[in-house]
Protein backbone atom coordinates (compact mmCIF):
# COMPACT_ATOMS: atom_id res chain seq x y z
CA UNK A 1 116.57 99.47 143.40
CA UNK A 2 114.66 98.73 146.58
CA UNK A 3 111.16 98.74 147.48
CA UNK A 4 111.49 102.49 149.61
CA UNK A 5 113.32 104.15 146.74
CA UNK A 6 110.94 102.33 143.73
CA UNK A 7 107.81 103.98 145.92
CA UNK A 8 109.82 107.67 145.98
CA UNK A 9 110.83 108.28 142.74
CA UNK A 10 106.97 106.44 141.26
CA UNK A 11 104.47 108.83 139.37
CA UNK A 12 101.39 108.65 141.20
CA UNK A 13 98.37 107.17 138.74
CA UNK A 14 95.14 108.91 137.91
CA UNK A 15 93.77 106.24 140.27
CA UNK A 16 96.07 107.25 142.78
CA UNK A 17 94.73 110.91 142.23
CA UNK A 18 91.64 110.09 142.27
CA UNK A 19 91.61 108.01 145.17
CA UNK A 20 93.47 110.95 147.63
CA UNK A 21 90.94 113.34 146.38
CA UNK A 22 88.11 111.14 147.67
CA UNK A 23 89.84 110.54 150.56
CA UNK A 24 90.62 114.57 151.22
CA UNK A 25 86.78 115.16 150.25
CA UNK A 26 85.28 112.10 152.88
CA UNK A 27 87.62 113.88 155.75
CA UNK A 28 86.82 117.30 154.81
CA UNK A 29 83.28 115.69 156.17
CA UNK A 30 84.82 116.00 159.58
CA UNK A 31 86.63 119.01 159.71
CA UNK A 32 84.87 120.54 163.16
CA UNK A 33 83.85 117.66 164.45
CA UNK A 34 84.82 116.44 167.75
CA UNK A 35 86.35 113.45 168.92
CA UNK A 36 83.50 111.69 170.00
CA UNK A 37 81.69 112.58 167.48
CA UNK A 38 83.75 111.18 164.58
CA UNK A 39 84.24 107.71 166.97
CA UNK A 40 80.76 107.72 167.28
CA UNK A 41 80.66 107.33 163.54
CA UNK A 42 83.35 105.48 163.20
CA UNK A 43 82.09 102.76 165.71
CA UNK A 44 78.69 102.57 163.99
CA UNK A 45 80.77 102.06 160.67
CA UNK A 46 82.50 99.31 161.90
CA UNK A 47 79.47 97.16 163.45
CA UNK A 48 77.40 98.03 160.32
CA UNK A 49 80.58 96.37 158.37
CA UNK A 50 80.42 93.29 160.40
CA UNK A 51 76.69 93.12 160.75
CA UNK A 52 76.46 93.26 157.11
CA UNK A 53 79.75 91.32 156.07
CA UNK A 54 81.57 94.63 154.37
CA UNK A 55 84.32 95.16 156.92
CA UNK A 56 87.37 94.50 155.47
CA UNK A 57 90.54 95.18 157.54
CA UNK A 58 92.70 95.00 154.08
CA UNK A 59 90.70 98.07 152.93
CA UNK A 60 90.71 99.83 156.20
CA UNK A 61 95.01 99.31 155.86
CA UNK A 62 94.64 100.87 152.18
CA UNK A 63 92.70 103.31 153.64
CA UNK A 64 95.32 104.14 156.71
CA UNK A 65 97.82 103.99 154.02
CA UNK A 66 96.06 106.36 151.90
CA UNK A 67 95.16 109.20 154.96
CA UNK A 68 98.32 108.97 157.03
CA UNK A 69 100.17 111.66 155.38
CA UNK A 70 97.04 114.00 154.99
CA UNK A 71 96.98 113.09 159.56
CA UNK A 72 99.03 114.63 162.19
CA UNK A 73 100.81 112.25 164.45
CA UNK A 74 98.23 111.81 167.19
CA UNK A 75 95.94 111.43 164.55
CA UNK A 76 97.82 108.88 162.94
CA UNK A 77 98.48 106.71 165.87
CA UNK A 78 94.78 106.83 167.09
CA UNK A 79 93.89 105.84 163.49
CA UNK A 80 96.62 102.60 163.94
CA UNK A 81 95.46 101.93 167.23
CA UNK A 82 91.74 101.39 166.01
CA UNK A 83 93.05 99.34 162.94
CA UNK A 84 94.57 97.25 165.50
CA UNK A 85 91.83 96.77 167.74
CA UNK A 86 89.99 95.92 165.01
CA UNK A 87 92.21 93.87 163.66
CA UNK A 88 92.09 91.35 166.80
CA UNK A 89 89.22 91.66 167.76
């Protein structure tokens, strides 16, 4: 069995459960916002995170891993694109 097929077919944990449901709840925090407003936030998040040492980009993947399918596609890629940038620099 491959990797793709293993990750189909698994039973999602009570951690797993657990963890989409606080994800669903800390975007529900941003249903209405707008644009700017949420990379506003997410900006001050990020130099608060490397002010402080917190930012970790291994969460922030988990994190993109977790919330993709709950994201439409522009969504999505605007979410990958800040990983990214974040990521290099």
């Amino acid at each position: 069995m491959d990797f793709r097929s293993f990750m189909k077919n698994r039973k999602p944990s009570d951690s797993d459960k657990k963890n989409e449901a606080d994800i669903k709840e800390k975007l529900k925090r941003y249903e209405g916002k707008s644009r700017g407003d949420i990379m506003s936030e997410l900006t001050r998040a990020i130099e608060k995170g490397k002010r402080d040492g917190t930012l970790s980009i291994s969460e922030l993947e988990n994190y993109y891993k977790m919330a993709s399918p709950m994201l439409n596609d522009e969504q999505r890629k605007k979410m990958r694109e800040i990983i990214d940038g974040i990521s290099k620099g």
